[in-house]
Protein backbone atom coordinates (compact mmCIF):
# COMPACT_ATOMS: atom_id res chain seq x y z
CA UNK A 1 -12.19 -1.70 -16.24
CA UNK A 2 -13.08 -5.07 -16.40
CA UNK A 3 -10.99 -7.30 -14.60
CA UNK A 4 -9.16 -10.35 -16.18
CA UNK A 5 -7.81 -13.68 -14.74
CA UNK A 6 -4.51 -13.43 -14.34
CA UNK A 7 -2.06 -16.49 -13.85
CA UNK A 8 -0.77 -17.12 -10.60
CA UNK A 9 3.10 -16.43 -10.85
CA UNK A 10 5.57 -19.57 -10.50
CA UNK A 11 8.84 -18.77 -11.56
CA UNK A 12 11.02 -15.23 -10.90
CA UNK A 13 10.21 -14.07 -14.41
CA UNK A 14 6.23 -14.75 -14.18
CA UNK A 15 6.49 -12.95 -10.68
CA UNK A 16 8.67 -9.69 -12.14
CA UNK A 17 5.74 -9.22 -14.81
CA UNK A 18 3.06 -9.40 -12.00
CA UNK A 19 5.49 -6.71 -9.73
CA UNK A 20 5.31 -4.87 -13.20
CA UNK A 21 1.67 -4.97 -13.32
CA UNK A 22 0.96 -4.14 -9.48
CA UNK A 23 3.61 -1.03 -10.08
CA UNK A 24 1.60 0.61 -13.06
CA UNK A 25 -1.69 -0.24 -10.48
CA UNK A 26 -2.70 -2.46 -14.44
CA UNK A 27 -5.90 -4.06 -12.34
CA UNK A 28 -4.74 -4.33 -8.57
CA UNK A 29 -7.98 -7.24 -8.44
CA UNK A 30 -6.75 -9.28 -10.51
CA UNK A 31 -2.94 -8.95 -9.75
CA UNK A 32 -3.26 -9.32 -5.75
CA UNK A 33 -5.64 -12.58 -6.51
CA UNK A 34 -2.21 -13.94 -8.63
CA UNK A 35 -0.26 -13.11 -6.33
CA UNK A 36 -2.10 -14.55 -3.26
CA UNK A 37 -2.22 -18.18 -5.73
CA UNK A 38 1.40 -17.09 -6.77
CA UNK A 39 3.94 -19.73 -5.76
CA UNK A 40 7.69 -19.66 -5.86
CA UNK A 41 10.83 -21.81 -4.70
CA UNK A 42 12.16 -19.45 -1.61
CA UNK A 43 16.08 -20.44 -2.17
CA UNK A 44 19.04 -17.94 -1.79
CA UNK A 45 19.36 -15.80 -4.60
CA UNK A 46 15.93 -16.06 -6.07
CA UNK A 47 14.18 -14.98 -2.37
CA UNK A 48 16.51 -11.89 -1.74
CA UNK A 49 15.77 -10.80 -5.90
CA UNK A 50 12.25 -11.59 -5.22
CA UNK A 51 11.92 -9.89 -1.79
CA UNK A 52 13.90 -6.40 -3.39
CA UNK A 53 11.64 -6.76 -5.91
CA UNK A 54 8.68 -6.77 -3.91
CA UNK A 55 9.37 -4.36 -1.48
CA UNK A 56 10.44 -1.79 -4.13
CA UNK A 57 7.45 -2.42 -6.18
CA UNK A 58 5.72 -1.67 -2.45
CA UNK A 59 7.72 1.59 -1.89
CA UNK A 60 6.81 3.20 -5.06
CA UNK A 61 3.16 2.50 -4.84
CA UNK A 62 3.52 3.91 -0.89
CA UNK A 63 5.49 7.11 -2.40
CA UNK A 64 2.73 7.69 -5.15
CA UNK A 65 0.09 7.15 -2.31
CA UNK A 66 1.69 9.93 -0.42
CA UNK A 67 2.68 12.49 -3.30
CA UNK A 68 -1.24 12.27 -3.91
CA UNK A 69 -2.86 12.60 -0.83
CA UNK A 70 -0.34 15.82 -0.26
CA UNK A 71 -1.42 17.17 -3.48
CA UNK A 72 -5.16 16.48 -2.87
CA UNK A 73 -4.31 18.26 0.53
CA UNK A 74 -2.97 21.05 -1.05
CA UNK A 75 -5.98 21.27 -2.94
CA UNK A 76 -8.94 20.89 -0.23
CA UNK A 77 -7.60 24.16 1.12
CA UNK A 78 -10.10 23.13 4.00
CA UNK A 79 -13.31 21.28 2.18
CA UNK A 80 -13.78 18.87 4.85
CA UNK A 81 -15.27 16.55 2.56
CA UNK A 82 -11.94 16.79 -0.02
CA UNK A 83 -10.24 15.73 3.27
CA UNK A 84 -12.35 13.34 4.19
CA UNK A 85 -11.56 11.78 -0.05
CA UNK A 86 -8.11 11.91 0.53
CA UNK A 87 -7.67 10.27 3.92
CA UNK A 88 -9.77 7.32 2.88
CA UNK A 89 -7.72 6.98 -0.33
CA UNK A 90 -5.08 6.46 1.38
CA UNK A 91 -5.90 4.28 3.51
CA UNK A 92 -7.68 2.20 0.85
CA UNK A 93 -4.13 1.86 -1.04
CA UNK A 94 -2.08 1.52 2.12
CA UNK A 95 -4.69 -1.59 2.77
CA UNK A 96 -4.19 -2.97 -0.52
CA UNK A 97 -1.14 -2.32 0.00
CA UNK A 98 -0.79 -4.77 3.15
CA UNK A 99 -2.71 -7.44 1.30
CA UNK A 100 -0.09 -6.89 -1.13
CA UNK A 101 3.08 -7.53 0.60
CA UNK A 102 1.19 -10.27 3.08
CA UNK A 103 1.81 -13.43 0.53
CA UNK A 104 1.13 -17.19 1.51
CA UNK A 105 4.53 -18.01 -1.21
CA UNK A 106 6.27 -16.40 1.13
CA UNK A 107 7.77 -18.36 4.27
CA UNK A 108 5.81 -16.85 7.54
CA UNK A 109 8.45 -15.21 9.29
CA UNK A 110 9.64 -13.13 6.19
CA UNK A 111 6.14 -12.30 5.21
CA UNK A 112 5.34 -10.63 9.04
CA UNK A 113 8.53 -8.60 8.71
CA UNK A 114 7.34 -7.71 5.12
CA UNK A 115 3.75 -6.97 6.43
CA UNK A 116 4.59 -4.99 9.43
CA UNK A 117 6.95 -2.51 7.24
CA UNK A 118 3.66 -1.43 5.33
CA UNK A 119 1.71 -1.10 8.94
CA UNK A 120 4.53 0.85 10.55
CA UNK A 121 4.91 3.44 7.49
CA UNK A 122 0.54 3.52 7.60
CA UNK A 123 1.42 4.29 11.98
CA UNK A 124 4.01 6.76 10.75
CA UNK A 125 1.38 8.59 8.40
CA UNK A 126 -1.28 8.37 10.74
CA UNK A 127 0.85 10.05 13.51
CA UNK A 128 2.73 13.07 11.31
CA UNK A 129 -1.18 13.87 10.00
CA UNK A 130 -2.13 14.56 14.24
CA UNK A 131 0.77 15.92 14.74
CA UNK A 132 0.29 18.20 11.53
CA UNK A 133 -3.86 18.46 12.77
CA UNK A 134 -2.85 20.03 15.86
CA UNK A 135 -1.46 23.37 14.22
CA UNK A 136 -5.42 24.09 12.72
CA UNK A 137 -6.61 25.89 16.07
CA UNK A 138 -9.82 24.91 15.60
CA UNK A 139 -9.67 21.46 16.14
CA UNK A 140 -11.23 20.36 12.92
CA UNK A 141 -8.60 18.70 11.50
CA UNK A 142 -7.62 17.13 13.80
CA UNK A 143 -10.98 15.26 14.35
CA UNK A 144 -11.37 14.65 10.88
CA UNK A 145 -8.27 13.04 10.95
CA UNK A 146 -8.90 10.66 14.19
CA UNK A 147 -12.15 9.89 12.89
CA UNK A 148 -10.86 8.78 9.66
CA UNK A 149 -7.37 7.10 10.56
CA UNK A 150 -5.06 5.79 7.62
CA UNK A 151 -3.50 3.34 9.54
CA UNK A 152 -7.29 1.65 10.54
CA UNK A 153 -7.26 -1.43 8.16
C-alpha cells in the first residue's frame, strides 16, 4: 500500500478520525507521522475525551495483537520458525504501539504514564510467554522466547 500524507490532527474531531484510522491499522506510517505533528489544546474536557480515546484506540490494537499471536501459536504446533513469526509480530505492533501512545501534543507527564501502560502490558506478555516456555521440557521454547523478547523495543 502506498502510503499517503496525512494531516496532522488539530482539533478533537480531526484527532477522532486519525484514532479511527490507527484502529482499522488504514496505513499505521502515515497515521503515527500525523499524529507525532498532531497538535491539540490539552484543557479539561477535551484532554480526558482525547486521552479515553487514545488509550482505547491503544487497547484494541493490544487485544488484536494478542488474539493473533495466540492463534498463530495455536497454529505453529512447534515450527520454531512460525514461533519465531509470531513473537516478532508482536513485538513489532507492541513497538508501534509505544510510538503510538508516546505523543509530543501531549503534556510530558501524561504522555510517560500513557507510554509506560503499553511497556508494562509488553513486560506482562513477555513474562506469562516464560512462564508458559517453562512447561515445554525441552527447553526450546523457552529459548526461543528469551532470544526473541516482545517487550525488547
Amino acid at each position: 500500500m502506498v502510503s499517503t500524507a496525512i494531516t496532522p490532527p488539530k482539533t478533537y474531531s480531526e484527532w477522532v478520525a486519525v484514532f479511527d484510522m490507527l484502529k482499522t491499522k488504514t496505513d499505521d506510517e502515515s497515521v503515527l507521522a500525523a499524529m507525532q505533528k498532531g497538535t491539540i489544546e490539552w484543557q479539561s474536557g477535551v484532554a480526558e475525551r482525547f486521552a479515553k480515546k487514545l488509550i482505547d484506540v491503544i487497547n484494541y490494537r493490544m487485544n488484536n495483537a494478542s488474539d493473533k499471536f495466540q492463534k498463530e501459536m495455536v497454529r505453529a504446533y512447534g515450527q520454531e520458525r512460525v514461533i519465531i513469526q509470531a513473537l516478532l509480530a508482536l513485538r513489532k505492533e507492541m513497538c508501534f504501539l509505544s510510538k503510538a501512545i508516546n505523543l509530543p501534543a501531549i503534556p510530558e507527564k501524561d504522555r510517560q504514564y500513557y507510554y509506560q501502560l503499553v511497556i508494562a502490558q509488553a513486560n506482562s506478555m513477555q513474562s506469562s510467554l516464560e512462564d508458559s516456555a517453562k512447561k515445554d521440557r525441552s527447553g526450546k521454547l523457552a529459548s526461543i522466547v528469551r532470544n526473541n523478547k516482545v517487550n525488547a523495543f
